[in-house]
C-alpha atoms as a PDB file:
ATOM      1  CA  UNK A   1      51.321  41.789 -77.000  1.00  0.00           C
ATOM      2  CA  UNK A   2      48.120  41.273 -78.716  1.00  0.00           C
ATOM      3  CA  UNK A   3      46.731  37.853 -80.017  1.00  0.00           C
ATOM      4  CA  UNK A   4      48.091  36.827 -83.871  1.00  0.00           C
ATOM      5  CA  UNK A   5      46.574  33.454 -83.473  1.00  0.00           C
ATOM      6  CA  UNK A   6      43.181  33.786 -84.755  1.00  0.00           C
ATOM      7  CA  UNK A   7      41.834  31.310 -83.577  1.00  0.00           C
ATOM      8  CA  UNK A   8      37.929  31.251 -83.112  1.00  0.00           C
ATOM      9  CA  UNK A   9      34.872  28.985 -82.123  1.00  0.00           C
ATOM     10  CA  UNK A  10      32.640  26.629 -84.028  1.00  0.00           C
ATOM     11  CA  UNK A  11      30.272  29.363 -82.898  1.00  0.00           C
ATOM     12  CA  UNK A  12      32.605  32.187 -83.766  1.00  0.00           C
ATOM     13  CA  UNK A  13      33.958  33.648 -80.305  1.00  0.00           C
ATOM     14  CA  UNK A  14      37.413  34.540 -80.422  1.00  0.00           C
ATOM     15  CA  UNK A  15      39.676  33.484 -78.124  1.00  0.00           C
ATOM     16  CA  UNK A  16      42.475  35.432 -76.960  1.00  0.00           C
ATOM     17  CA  UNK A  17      45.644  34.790 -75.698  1.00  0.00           C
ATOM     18  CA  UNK A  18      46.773  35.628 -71.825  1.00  0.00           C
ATOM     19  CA  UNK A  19      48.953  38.293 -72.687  1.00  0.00           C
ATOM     20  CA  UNK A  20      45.849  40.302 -74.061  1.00  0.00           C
ATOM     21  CA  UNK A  21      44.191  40.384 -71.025  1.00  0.00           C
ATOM     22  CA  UNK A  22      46.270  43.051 -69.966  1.00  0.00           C
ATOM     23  CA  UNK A  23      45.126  45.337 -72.612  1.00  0.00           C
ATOM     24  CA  UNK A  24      41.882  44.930 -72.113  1.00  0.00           C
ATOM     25  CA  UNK A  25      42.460  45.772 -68.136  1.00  0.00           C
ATOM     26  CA  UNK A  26      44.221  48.900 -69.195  1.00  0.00           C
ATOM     27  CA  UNK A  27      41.207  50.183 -71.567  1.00  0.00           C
ATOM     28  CA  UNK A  28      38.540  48.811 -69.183  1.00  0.00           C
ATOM     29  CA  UNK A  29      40.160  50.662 -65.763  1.00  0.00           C
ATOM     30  CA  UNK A  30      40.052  54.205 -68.372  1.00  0.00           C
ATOM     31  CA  UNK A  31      36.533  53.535 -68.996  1.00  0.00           C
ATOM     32  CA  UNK A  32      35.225  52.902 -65.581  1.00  0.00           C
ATOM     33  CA  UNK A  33      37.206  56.108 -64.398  1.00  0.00           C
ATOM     34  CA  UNK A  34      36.105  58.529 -66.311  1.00  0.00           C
ATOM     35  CA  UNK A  35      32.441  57.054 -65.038  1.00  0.00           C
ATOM     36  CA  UNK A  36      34.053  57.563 -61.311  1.00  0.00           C
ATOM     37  CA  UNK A  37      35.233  61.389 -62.417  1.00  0.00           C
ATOM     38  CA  UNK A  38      31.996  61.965 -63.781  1.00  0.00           C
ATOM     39  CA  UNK A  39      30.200  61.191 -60.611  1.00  0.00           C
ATOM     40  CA  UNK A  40      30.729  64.595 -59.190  1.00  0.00           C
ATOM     41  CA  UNK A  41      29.321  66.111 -62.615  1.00  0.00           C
ATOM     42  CA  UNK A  42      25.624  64.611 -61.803  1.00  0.00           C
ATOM     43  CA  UNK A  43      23.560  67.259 -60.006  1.00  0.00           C
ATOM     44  CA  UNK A  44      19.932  68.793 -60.234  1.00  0.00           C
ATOM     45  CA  UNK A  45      20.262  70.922 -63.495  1.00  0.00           C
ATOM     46  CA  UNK A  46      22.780  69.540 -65.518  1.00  0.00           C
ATOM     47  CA  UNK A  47      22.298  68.814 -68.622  1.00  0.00           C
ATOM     48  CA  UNK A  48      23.326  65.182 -70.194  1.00  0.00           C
ATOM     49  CA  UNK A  49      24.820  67.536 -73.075  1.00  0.00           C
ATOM     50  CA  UNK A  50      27.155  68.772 -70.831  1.00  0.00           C
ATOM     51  CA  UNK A  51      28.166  65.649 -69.432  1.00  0.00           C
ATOM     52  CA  UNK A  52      28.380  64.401 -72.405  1.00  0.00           C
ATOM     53  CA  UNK A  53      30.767  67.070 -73.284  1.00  0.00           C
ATOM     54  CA  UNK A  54      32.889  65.905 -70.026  1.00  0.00           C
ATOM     55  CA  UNK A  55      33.183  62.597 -70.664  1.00  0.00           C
ATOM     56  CA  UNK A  56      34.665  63.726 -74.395  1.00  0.00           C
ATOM     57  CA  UNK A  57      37.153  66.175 -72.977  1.00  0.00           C
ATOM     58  CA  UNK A  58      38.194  63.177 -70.391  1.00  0.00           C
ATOM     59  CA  UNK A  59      38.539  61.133 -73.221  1.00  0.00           C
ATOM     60  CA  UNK A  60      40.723  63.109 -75.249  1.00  0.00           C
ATOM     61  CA  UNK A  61      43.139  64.058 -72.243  1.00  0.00           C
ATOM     62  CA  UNK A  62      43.804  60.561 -71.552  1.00  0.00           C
ATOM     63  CA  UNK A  63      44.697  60.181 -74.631  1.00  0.00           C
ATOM     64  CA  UNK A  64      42.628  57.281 -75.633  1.00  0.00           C
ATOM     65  CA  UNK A  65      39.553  57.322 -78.694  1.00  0.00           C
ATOM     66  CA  UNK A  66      35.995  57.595 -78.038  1.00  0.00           C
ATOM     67  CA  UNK A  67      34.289  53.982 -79.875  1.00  0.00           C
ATOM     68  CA  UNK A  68      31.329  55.374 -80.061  1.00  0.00           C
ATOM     69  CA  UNK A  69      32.038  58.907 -81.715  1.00  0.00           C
ATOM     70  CA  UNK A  70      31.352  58.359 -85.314  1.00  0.00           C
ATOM     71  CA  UNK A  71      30.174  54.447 -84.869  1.00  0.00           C
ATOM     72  CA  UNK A  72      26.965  54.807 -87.550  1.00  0.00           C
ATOM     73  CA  UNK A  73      26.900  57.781 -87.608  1.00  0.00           C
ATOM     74  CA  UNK A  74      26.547  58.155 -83.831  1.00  0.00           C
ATOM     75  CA  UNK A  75      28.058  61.636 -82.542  1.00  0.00           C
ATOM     76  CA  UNK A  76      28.960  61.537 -79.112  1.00  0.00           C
ATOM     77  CA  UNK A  77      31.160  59.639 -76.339  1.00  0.00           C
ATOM     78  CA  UNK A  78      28.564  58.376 -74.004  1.00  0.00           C
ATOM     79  CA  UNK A  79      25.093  56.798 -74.072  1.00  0.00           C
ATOM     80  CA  UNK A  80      23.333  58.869 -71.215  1.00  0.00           C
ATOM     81  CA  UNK A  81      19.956  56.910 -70.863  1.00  0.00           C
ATOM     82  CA  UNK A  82      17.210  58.899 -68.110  1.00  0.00           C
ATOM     83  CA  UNK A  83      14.209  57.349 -66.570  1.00  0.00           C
ATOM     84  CA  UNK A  84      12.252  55.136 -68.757  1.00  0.00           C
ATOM     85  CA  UNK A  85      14.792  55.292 -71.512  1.00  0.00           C
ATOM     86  CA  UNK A  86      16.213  51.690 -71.831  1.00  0.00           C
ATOM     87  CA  UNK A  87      19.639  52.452 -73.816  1.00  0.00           C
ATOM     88  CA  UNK A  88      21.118  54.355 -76.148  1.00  0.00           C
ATOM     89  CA  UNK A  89      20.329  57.839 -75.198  1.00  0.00           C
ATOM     90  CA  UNK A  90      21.608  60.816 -76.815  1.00  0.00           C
ATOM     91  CA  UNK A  91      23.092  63.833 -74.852  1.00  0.00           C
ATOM     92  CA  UNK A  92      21.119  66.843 -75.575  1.00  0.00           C
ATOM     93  CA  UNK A  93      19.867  69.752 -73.579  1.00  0.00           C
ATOM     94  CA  UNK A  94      18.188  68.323 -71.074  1.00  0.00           C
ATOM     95  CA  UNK A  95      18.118  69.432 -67.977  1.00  0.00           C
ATOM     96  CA  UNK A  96      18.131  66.677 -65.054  1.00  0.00           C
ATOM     97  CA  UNK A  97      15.503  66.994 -62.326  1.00  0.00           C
ATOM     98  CA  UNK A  98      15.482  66.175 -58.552  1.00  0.00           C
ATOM     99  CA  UNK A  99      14.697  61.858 -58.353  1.00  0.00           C
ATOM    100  CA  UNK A 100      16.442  61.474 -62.208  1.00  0.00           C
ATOM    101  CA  UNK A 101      18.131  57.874 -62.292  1.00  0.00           C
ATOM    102  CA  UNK A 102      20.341  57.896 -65.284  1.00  0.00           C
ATOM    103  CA  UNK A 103      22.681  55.459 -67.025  1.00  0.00           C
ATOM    104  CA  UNK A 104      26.071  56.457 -68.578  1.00  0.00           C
ATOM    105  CA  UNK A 105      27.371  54.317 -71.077  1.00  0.00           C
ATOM    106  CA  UNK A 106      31.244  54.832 -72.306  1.00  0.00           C
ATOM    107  CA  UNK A 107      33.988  53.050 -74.310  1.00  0.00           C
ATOM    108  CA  UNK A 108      37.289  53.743 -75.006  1.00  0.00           C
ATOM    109  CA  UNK A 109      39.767  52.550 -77.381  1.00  0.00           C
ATOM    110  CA  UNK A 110      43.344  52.053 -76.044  1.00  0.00           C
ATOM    111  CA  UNK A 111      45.898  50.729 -78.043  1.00  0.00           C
ATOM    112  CA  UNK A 112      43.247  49.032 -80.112  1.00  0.00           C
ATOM    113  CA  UNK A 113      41.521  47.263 -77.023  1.00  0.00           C
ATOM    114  CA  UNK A 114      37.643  48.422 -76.148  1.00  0.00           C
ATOM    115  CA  UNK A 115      36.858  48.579 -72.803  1.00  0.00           C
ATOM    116  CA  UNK A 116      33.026  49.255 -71.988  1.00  0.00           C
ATOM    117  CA  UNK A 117      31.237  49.814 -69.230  1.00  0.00           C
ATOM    118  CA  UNK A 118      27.777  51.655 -67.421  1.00  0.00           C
ATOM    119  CA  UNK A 119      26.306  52.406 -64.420  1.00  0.00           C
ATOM    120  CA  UNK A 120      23.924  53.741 -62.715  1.00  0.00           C
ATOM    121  CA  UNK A 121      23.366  57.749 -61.364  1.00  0.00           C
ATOM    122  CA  UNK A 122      21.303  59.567 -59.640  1.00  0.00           C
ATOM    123  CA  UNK A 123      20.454  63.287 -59.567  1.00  0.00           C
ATOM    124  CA  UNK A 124      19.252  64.775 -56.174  1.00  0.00           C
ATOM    125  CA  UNK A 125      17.275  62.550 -53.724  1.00  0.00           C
ATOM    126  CA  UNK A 126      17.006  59.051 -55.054  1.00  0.00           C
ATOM    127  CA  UNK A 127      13.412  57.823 -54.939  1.00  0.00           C
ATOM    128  CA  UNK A 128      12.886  53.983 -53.313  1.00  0.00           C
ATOM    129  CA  UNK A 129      11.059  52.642 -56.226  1.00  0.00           C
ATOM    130  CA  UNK A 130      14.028  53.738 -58.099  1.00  0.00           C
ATOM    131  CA  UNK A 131      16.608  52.480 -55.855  1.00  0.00           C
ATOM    132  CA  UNK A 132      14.993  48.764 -55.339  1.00  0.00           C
ATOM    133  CA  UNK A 133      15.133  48.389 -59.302  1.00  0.00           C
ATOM    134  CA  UNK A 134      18.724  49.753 -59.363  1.00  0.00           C
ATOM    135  CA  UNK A 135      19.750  47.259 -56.410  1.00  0.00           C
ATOM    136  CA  UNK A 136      18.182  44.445 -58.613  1.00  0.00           C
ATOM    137  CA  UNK A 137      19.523  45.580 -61.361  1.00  0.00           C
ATOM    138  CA  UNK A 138      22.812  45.640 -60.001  1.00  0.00           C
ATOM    139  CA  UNK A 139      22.428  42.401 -58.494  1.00  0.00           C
ATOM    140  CA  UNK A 140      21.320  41.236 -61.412  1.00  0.00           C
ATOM    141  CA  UNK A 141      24.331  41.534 -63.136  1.00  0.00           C
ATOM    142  CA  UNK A 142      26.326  40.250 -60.194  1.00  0.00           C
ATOM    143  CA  UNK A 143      24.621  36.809 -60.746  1.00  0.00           C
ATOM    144  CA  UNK A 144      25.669  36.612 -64.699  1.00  0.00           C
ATOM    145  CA  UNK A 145      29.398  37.659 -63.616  1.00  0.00           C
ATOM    146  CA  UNK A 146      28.846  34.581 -60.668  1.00  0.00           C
ATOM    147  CA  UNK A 147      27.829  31.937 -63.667  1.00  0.00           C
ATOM    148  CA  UNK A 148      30.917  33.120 -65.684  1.00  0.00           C
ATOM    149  CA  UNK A 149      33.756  29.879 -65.760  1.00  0.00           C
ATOM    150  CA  UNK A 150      34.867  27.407 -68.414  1.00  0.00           C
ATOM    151  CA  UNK A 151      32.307  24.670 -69.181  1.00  0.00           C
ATOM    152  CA  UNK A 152      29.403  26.603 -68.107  1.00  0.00           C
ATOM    153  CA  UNK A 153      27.736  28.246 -71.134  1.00  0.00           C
ATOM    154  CA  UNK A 154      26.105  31.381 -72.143  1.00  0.00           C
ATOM    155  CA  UNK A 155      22.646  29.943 -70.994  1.00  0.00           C
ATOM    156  CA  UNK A 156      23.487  29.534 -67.592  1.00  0.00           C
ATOM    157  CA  UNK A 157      24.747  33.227 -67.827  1.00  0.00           C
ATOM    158  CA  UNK A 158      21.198  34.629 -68.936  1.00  0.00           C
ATOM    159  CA  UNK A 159      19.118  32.241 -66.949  1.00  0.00           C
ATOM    160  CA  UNK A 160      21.374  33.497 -63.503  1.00  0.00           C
ATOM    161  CA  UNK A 161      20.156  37.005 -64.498  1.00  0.00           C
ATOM    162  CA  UNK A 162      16.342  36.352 -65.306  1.00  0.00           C
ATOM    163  CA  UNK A 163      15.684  34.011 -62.384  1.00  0.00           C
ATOM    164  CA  UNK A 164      16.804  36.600 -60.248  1.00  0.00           C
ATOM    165  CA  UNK A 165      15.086  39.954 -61.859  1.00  0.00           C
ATOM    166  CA  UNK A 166      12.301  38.108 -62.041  1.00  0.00           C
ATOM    167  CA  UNK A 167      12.142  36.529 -58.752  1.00  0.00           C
ATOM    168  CA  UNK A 168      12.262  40.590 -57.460  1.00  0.00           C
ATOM    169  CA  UNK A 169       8.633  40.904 -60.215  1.00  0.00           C
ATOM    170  CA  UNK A 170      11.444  42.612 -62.953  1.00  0.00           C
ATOM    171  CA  UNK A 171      11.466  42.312 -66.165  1.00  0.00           C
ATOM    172  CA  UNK A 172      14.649  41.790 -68.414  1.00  0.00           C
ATOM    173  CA  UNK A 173      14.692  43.507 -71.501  1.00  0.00           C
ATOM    174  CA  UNK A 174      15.052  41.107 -74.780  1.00  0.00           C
ATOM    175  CA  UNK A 175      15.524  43.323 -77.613  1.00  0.00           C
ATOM    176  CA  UNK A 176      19.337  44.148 -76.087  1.00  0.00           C
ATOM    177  CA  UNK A 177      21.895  42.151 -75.227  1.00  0.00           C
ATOM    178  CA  UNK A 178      25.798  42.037 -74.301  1.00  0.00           C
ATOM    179  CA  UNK A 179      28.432  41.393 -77.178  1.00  0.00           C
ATOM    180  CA  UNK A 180      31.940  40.057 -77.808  1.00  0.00           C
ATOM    181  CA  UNK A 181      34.775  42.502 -77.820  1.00  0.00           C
ATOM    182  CA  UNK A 182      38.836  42.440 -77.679  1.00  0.00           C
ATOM    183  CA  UNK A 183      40.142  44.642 -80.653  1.00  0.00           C
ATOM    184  CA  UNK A 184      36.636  44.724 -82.079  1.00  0.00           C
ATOM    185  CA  UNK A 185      33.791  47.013 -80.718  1.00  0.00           C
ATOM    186  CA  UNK A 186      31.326  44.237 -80.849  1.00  0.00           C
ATOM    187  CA  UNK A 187      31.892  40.624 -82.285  1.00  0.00           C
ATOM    188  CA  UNK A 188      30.253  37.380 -80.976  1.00  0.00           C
ATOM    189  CA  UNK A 189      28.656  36.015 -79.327  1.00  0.00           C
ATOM    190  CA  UNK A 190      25.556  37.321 -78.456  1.00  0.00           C
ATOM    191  CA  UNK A 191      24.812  37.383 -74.327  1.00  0.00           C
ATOM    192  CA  UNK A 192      21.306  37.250 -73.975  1.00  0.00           C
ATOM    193  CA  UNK A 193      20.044  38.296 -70.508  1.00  0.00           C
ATOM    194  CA  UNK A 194      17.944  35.446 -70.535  1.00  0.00           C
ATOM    195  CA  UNK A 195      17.983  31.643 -71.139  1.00  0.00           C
ATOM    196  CA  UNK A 196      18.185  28.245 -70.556  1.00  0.00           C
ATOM    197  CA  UNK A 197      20.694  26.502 -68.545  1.00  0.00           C
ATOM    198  CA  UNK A 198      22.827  24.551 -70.610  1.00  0.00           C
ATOM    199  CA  UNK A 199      22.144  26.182 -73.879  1.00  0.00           C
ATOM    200  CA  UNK A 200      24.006  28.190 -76.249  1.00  0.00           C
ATOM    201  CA  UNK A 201      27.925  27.993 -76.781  1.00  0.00           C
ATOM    202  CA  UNK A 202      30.672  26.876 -73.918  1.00  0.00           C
ATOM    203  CA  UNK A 203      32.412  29.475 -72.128  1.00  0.00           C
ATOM    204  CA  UNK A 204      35.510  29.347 -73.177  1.00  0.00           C
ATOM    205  CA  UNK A 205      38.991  30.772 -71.352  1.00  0.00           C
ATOM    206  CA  UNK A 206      40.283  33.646 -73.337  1.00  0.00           C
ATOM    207  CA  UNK A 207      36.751  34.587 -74.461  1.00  0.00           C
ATOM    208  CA  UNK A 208      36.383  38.675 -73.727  1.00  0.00           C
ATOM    209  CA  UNK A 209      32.242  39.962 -73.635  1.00  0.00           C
ATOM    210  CA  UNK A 210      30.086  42.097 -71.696  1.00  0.00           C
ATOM    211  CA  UNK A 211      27.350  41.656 -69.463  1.00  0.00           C
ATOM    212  CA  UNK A 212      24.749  44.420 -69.396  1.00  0.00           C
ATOM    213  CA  UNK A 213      21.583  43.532 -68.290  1.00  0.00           C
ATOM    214  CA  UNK A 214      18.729  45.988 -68.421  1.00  0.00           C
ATOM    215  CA  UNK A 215      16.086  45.860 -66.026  1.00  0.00           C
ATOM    216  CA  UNK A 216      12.575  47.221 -66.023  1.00  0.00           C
ATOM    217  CA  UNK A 217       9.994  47.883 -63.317  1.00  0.00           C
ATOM    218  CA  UNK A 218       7.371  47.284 -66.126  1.00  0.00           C
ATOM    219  CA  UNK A 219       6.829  45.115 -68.938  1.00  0.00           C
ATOM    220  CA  UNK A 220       9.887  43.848 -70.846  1.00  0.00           C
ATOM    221  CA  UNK A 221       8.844  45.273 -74.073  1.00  0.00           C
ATOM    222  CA  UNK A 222      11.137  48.351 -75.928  1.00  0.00           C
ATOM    223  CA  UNK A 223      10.371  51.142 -78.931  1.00  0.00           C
ATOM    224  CA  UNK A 224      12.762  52.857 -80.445  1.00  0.00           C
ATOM    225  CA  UNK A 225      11.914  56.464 -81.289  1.00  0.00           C
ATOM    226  CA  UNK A 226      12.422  58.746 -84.861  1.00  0.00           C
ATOM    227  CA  UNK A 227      15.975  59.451 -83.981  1.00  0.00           C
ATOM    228  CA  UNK A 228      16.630  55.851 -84.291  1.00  0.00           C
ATOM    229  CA  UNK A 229      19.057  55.310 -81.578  1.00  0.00           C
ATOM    230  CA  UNK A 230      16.821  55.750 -78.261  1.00  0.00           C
ATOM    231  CA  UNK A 231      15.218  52.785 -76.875  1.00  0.00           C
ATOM    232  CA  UNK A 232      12.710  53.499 -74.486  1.00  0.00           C
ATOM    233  CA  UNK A 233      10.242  50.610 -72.520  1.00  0.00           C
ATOM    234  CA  UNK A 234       6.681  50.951 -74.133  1.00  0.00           C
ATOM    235  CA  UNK A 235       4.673  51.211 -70.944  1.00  0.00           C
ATOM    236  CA  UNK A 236       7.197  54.296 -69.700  1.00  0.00           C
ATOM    237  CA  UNK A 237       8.141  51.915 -66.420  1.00  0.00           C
ATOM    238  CA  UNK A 238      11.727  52.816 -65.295  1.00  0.00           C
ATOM    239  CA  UNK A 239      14.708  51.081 -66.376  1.00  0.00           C
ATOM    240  CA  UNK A 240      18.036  50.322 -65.358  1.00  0.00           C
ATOM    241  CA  UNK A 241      21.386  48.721 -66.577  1.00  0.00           C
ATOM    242  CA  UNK A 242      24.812  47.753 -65.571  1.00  0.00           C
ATOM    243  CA  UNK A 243      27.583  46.586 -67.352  1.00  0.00           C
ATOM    244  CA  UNK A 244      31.027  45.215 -66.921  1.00  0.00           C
ATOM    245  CA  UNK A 245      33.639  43.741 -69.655  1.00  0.00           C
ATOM    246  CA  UNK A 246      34.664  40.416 -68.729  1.00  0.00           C
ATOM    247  CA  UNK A 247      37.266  37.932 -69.471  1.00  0.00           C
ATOM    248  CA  UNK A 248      37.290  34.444 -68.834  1.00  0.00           C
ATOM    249  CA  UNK A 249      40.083  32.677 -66.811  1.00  0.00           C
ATOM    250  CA  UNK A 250      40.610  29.226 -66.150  1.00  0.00           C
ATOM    251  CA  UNK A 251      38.715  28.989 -63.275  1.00  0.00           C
ATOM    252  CA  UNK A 252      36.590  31.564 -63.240  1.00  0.00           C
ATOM    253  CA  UNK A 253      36.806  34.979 -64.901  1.00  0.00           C
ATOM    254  CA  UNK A 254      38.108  38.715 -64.932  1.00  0.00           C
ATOM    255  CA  UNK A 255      36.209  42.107 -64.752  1.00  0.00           C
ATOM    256  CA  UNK A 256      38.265  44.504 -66.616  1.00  0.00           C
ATOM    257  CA  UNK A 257      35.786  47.895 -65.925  1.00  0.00           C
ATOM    258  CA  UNK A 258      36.231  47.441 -62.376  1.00  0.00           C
ATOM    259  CA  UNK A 259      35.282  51.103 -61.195  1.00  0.00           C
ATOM    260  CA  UNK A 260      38.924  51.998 -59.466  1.00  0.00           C
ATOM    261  CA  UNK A 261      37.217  54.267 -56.577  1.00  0.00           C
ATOM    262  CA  UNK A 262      34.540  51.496 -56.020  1.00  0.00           C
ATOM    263  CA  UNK A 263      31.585  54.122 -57.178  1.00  0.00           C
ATOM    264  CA  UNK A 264      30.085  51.194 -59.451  1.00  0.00           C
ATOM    265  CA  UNK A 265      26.921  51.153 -57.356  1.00  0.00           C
ATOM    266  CA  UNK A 266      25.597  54.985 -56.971  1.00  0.00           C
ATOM    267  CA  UNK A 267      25.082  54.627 -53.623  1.00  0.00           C
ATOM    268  CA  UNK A 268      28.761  53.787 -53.696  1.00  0.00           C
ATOM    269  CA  UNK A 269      27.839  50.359 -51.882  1.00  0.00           C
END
């Protein structure tokens, strides 16, 4: 049953209904499994065209749409980000090498709902620089999700998330951020990774959005290159990002991209 009420925020942010929940559980659990059944695809060698390619054939079989296949012109069904690349990188022919952290960004579309989600991966022997800034990264994320309930606001979200990265000497990333979704691939509000406590709009139950902080081990500051999708961090530091869909409850809230074989974290922990 999806939401006919349309009603929306002062500031925008749809709320949905509790019935629509569900859908967004069923397209979120497809997206973090194909990330699970990908996990044994990540190896030394590989190329992120060819997981790429994976992730499409996944798509396809589960008979769900790829969101991202054709969104501005965009031609594939994952984001696969290496290294110092922030987001938004494209599958192509390269070849992953031994120490390679990577993120993996998919979404689905399933019966209309979005469900979106990334993680972490690493190919070969993952070095400790790389896994402390995962583990914060990771953490970091955890403490947004933590500040999610009704009455708190999107400021207390961000400012969980900074205070923490940069407690660990991280840097969040500013030129990114997490976005509304439902039936829409992104609507708002905006969910800065950063903030004030107490500012910006009320969390809301029935408000769906994703959390998706990226982390750097440098300076905070992006570039995008000439093929106008991939963001990489200007001082070539590593960078990592998690993300989870979320919907909030009456007392709390709901991760719909829960990974269903608990392979969120790469070191499975």
């Amino acid at each position: 049953m999806r939401n006919n009420d349309g009603r929306t925020t002062k500031d925008g942010i749809r709320i949905y209904q509790q019935a629509d929940y569900a859908g967004m559980h069923v397209a979120g659990e497809l997206a973090a499994r194909i990330l699970d059944d990908i996990t044994a695809h990540i190896f030394v060698g590989q190329t992120t065209g060819a997981i790429d390619g994976l992730i499409t054939k996944m798509v396809e079989d589960a008979g769900a749409t790829s969101a991202t296949i054709g969104y501005k012109g965009y031609q594939h069904a994952s984001c696969i980000s290496v290294n110092h690349v922030v987001c938004h990188g494209i599958p192509g022919d390269k070849k992953l090498k031994d120490g390679d952290i990577l993120n993996i960004d998919v979404t689905v579309i399933v019966d209309g709902w979005f469900g979106d989600t990334s993680r972490m991966f690493v190919a070969g022997k993952l070095p400790l620089k790389a896994k402390r800034l995962i583990q914060v990264t990771h953490d970091s994320l955890m403490k947004g999700i933590e500040a999610v309930k009704p009455g708190n606001t999107f400021g207390d979200i961000g400012h969980a998330i900074q205070a923490y990265a940069e407690s660990q000497r991280m840097s969040v990333v500013r030129d990114f951020c997490g976005h509304g979704l439902g039936l829409v691939f992104h609507a708002p509000p905006n969910v800065l990774h950063y903030g004030r406590p107490g500012t910006g709009p009320t969390l809301e139950e029935g408000m769906f959005f994703t959390i998706e902080p990226m982390i750097n081990l440098g300076r905070p500051e992006t570039k995008i290159l000439a093929d106008d999708w991939t963001a990489v961090t200007r001082d070539k530091s590593l960078s990592a990002q998690f993300e989870h869909s979320i919907g909030v409850t009456a007392d709390g809230c709901e991760v719909f991209t829960l990974s269903p074989g608990d392979k969120f974290h790469p070191t499975y922990g």
